[in-house]
Protein backbone atom coordinates (compact mmCIF):
# COMPACT_ATOMS: atom_id res chain seq x y z
CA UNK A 1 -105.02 -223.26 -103.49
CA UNK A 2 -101.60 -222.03 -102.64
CA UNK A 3 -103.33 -218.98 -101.26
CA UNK A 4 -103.99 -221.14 -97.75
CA UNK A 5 -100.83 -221.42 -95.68
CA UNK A 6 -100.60 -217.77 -96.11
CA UNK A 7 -103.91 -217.26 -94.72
CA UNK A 8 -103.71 -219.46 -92.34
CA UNK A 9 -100.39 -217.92 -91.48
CA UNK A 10 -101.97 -214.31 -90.82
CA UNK A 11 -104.84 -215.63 -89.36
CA UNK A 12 -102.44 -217.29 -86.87
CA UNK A 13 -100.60 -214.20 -86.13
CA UNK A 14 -104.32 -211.89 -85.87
CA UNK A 15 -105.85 -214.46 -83.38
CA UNK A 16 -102.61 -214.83 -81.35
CA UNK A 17 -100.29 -211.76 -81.92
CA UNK A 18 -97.07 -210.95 -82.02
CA UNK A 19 -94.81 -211.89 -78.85
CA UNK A 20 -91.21 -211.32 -80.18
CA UNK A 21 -89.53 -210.37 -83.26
CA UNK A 22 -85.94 -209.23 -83.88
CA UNK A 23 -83.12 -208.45 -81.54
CA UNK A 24 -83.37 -207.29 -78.12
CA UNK A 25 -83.92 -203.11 -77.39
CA UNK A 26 -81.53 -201.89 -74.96
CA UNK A 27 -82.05 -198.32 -73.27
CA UNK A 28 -80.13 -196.89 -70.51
CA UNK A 29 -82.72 -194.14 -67.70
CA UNK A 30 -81.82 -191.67 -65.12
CA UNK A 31 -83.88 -190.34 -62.97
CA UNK A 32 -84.49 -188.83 -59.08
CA UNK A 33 -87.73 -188.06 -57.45
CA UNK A 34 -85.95 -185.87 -54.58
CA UNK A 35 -82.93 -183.98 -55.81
CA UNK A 36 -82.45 -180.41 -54.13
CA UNK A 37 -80.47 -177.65 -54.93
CA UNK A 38 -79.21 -174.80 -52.61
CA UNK A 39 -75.96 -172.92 -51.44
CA UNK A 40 -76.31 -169.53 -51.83
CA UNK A 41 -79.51 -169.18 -53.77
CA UNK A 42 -82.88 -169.94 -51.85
CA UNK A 43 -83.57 -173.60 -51.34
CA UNK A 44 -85.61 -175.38 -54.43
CA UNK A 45 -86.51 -179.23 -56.20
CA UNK A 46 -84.96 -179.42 -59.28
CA UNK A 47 -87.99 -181.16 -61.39
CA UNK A 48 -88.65 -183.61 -64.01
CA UNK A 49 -84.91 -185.26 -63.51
CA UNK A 50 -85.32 -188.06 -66.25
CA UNK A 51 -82.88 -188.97 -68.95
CA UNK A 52 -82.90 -191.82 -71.68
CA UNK A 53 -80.20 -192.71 -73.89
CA UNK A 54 -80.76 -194.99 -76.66
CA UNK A 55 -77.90 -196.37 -79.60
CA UNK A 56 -78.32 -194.49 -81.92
CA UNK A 57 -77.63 -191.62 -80.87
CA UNK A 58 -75.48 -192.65 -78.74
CA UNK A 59 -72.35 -194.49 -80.14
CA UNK A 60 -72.53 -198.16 -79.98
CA UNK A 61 -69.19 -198.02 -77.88
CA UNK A 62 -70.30 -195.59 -75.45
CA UNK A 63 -73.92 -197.04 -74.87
CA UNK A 64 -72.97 -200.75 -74.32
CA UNK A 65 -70.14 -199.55 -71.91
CA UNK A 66 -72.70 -197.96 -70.07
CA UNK A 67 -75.50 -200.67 -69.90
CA UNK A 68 -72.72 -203.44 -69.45
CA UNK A 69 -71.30 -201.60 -66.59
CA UNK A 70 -74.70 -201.52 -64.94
CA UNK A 71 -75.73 -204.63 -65.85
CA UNK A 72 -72.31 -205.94 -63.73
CA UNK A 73 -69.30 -205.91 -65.79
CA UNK A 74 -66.55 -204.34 -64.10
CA UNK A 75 -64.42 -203.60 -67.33
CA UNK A 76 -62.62 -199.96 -67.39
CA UNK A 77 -61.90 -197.53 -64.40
CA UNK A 78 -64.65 -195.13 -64.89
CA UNK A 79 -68.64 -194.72 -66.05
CA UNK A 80 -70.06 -191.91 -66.77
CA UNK A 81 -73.81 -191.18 -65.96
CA UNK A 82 -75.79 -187.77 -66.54
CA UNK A 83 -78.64 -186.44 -64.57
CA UNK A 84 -80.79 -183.56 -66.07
CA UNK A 85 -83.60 -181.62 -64.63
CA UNK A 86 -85.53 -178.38 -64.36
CA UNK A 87 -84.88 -175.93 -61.58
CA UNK A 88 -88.38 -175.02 -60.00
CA UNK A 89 -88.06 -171.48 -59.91
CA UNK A 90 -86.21 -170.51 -62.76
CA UNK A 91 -87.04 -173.12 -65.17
CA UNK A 92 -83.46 -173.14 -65.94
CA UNK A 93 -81.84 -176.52 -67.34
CA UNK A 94 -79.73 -178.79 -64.53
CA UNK A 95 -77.25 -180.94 -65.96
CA UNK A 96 -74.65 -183.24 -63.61
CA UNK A 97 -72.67 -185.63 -65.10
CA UNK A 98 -71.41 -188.31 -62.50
CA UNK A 99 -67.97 -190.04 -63.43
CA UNK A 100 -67.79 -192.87 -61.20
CA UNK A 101 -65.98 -196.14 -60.45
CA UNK A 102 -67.41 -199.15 -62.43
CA UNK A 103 -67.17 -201.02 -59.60
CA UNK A 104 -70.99 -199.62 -57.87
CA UNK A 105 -71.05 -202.07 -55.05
CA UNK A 106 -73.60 -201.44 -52.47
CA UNK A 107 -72.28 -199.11 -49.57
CA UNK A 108 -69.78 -198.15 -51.19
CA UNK A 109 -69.00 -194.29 -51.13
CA UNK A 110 -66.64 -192.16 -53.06
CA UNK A 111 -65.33 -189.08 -52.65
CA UNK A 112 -65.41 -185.83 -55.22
CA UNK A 113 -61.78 -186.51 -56.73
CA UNK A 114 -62.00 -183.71 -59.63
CA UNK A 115 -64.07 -181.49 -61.82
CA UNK A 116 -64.40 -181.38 -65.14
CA UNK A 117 -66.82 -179.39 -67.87
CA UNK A 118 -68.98 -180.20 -70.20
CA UNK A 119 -71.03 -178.34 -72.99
CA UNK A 120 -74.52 -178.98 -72.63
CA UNK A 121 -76.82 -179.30 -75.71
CA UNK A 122 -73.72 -179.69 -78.14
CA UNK A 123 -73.96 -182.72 -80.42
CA UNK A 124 -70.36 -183.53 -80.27
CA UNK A 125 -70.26 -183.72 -76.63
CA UNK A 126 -68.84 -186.78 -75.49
CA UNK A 127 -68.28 -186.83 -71.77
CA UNK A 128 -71.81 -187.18 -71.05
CA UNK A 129 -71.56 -191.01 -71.06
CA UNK A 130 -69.59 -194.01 -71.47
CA UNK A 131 -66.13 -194.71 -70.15
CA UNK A 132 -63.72 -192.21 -68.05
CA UNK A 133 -61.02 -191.83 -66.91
CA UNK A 134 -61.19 -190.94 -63.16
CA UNK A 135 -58.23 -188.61 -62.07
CA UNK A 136 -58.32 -190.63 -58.57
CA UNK A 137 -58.88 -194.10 -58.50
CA UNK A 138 -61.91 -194.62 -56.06
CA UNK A 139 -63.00 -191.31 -56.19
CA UNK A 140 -65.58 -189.66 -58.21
CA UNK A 141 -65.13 -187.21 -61.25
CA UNK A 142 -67.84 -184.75 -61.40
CA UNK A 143 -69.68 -182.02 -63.61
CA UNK A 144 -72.28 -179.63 -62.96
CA UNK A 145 -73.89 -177.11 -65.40
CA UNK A 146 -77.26 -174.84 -64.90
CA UNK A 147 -78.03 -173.11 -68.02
CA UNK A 148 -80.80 -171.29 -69.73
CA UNK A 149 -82.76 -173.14 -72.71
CA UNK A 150 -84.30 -170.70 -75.58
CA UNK A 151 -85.48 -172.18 -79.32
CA UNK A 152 -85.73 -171.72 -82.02
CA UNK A 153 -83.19 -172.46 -82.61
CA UNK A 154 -82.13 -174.32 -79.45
CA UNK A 155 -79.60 -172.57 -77.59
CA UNK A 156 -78.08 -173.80 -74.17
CA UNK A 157 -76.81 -170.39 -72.06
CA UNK A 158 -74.95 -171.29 -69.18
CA UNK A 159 -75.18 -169.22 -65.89
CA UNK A 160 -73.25 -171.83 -63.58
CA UNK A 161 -70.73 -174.17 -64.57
CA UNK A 162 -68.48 -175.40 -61.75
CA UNK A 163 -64.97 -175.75 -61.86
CA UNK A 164 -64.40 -177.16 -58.48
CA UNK A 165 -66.36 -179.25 -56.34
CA UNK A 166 -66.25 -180.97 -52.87
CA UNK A 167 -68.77 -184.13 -51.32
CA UNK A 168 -69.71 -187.62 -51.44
CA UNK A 169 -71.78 -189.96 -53.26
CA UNK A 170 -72.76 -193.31 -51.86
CA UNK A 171 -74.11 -196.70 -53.46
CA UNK A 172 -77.24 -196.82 -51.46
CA UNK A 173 -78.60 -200.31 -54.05
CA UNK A 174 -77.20 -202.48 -56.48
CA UNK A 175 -78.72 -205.21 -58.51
CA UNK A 176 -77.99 -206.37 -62.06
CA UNK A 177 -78.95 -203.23 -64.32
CA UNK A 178 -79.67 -201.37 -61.56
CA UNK A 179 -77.84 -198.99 -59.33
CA UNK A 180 -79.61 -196.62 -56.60
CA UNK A 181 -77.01 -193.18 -55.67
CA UNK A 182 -77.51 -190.58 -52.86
CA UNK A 183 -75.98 -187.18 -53.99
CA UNK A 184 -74.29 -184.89 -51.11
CA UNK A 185 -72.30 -182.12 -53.30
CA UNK A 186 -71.16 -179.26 -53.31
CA UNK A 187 -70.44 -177.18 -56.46
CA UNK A 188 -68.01 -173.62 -56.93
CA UNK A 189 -67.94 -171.36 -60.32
CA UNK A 190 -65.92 -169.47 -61.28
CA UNK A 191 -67.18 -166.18 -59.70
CA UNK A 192 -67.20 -167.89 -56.13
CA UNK A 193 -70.89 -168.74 -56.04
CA UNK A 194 -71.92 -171.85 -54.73
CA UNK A 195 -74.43 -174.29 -55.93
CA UNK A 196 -75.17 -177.83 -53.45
CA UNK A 197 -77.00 -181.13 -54.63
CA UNK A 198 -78.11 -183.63 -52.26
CA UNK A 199 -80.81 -186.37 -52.90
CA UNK A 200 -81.41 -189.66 -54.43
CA UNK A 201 -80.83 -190.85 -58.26
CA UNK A 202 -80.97 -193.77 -60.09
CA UNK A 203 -79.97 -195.44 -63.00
CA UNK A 204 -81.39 -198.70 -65.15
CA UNK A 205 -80.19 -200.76 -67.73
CA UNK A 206 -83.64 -201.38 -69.83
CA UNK A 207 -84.69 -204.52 -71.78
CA UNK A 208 -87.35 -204.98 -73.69
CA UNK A 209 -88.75 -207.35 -77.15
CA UNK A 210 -87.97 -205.64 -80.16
CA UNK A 211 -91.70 -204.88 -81.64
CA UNK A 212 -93.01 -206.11 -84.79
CA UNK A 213 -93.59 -204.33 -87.38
């Protein structure tokens, strides 16, 4: 009768299920329900601005300095965070990448210290997230790329990519794994044209129960 504590085992599990098993999943969201874009191009939403980053495929180092930062640690000068969305009318891909002080106390605003690129859909990219290195202290390091998205096989095509930039962005909330930003930017190529963001964003530190299998 050896056959018993194994059924009663899965019987135990059926009837009751499965709370917990294994180690804790970690994912790190972006997101904004009211980002707008302007300058010299007609006023529009950019839509659907939602990101998540998981490990893998994100590099162990680069995730956990990400979702430690957020969930309060204060190690390093800079985090970097990336928003991405859809522009409304063209259906062109918005990418920003926000550099900013791991400090993210509430009220606290900072200042466009620099701009620097980044190449959008490339696997090797590695400025998208994780630690940086802010050129000012205090101030934020910024990036800011709208590009056209065509597959097979996918292809990013950029048509703005700013290489300088001027504005603010303020800690409007802050609570452990949680940070709430309002955007006030402006953005230059380099052809002259302008590009301006302004609106809310937010990121979170997710936790969840690993699920059984």
């Amino acid at each position: 009768m050896k056959w018993l504590p194994a059924f009663a085992v899965a019987a135990t599990i059926a009837s009751n299920g499965c709370n917990w098993c294994g180690p804790e999943q970690h994912a790190i969201t972006t997101s904004s329900t009211g980002l707008t874009m302007g300058g010299d191009i007609e006023t529009r939403q950019v839509q659907y601005v939602t990101y998540r980053l998981t490990e893998p495929p994100a590099s162990h180092d680069r995730f956990q300095f990400v979702f430690n930062t957020l969930e309060g640690s204060r190690n390093g000068e800079g985090v970097a965070l990336t928003l991405s969305g859809t522009d409304a009318i063209t259906q062109e891909i918005v990418t920003i990448v926000l550099a900013l002080p791991v400090s993210l106390r509430a009220g606290d605003v900072y200042p466009v210290g620099a701009t620097f690129s980044v190449e959008v859909g490339s696997a090797t990219e590695t400025r998208l997230w994780g630690a940086h290195d802010l050129v000012e202290p205090n101030k934020a390091d910024v990036a800011f790329v709208v590009a056209t998205y065509s597959f097979p096989p996918p292809v990013h095509t950029p048509n703005f990519r700013a290489v300088a930039s001027t504005g603010t962005i303020r800690v409007t909330g802050r609570t452990d794994g949680h940070v709430q930003l309002e955007l006030n930017l402006s953005f230059t190529d380099a052809n002259g044209n302008v590009r301006t963001v302004t609106g809310d964003a937010e990121a979170n530190a997710e936790k969840s129960p690993a699920l059984c299998n």
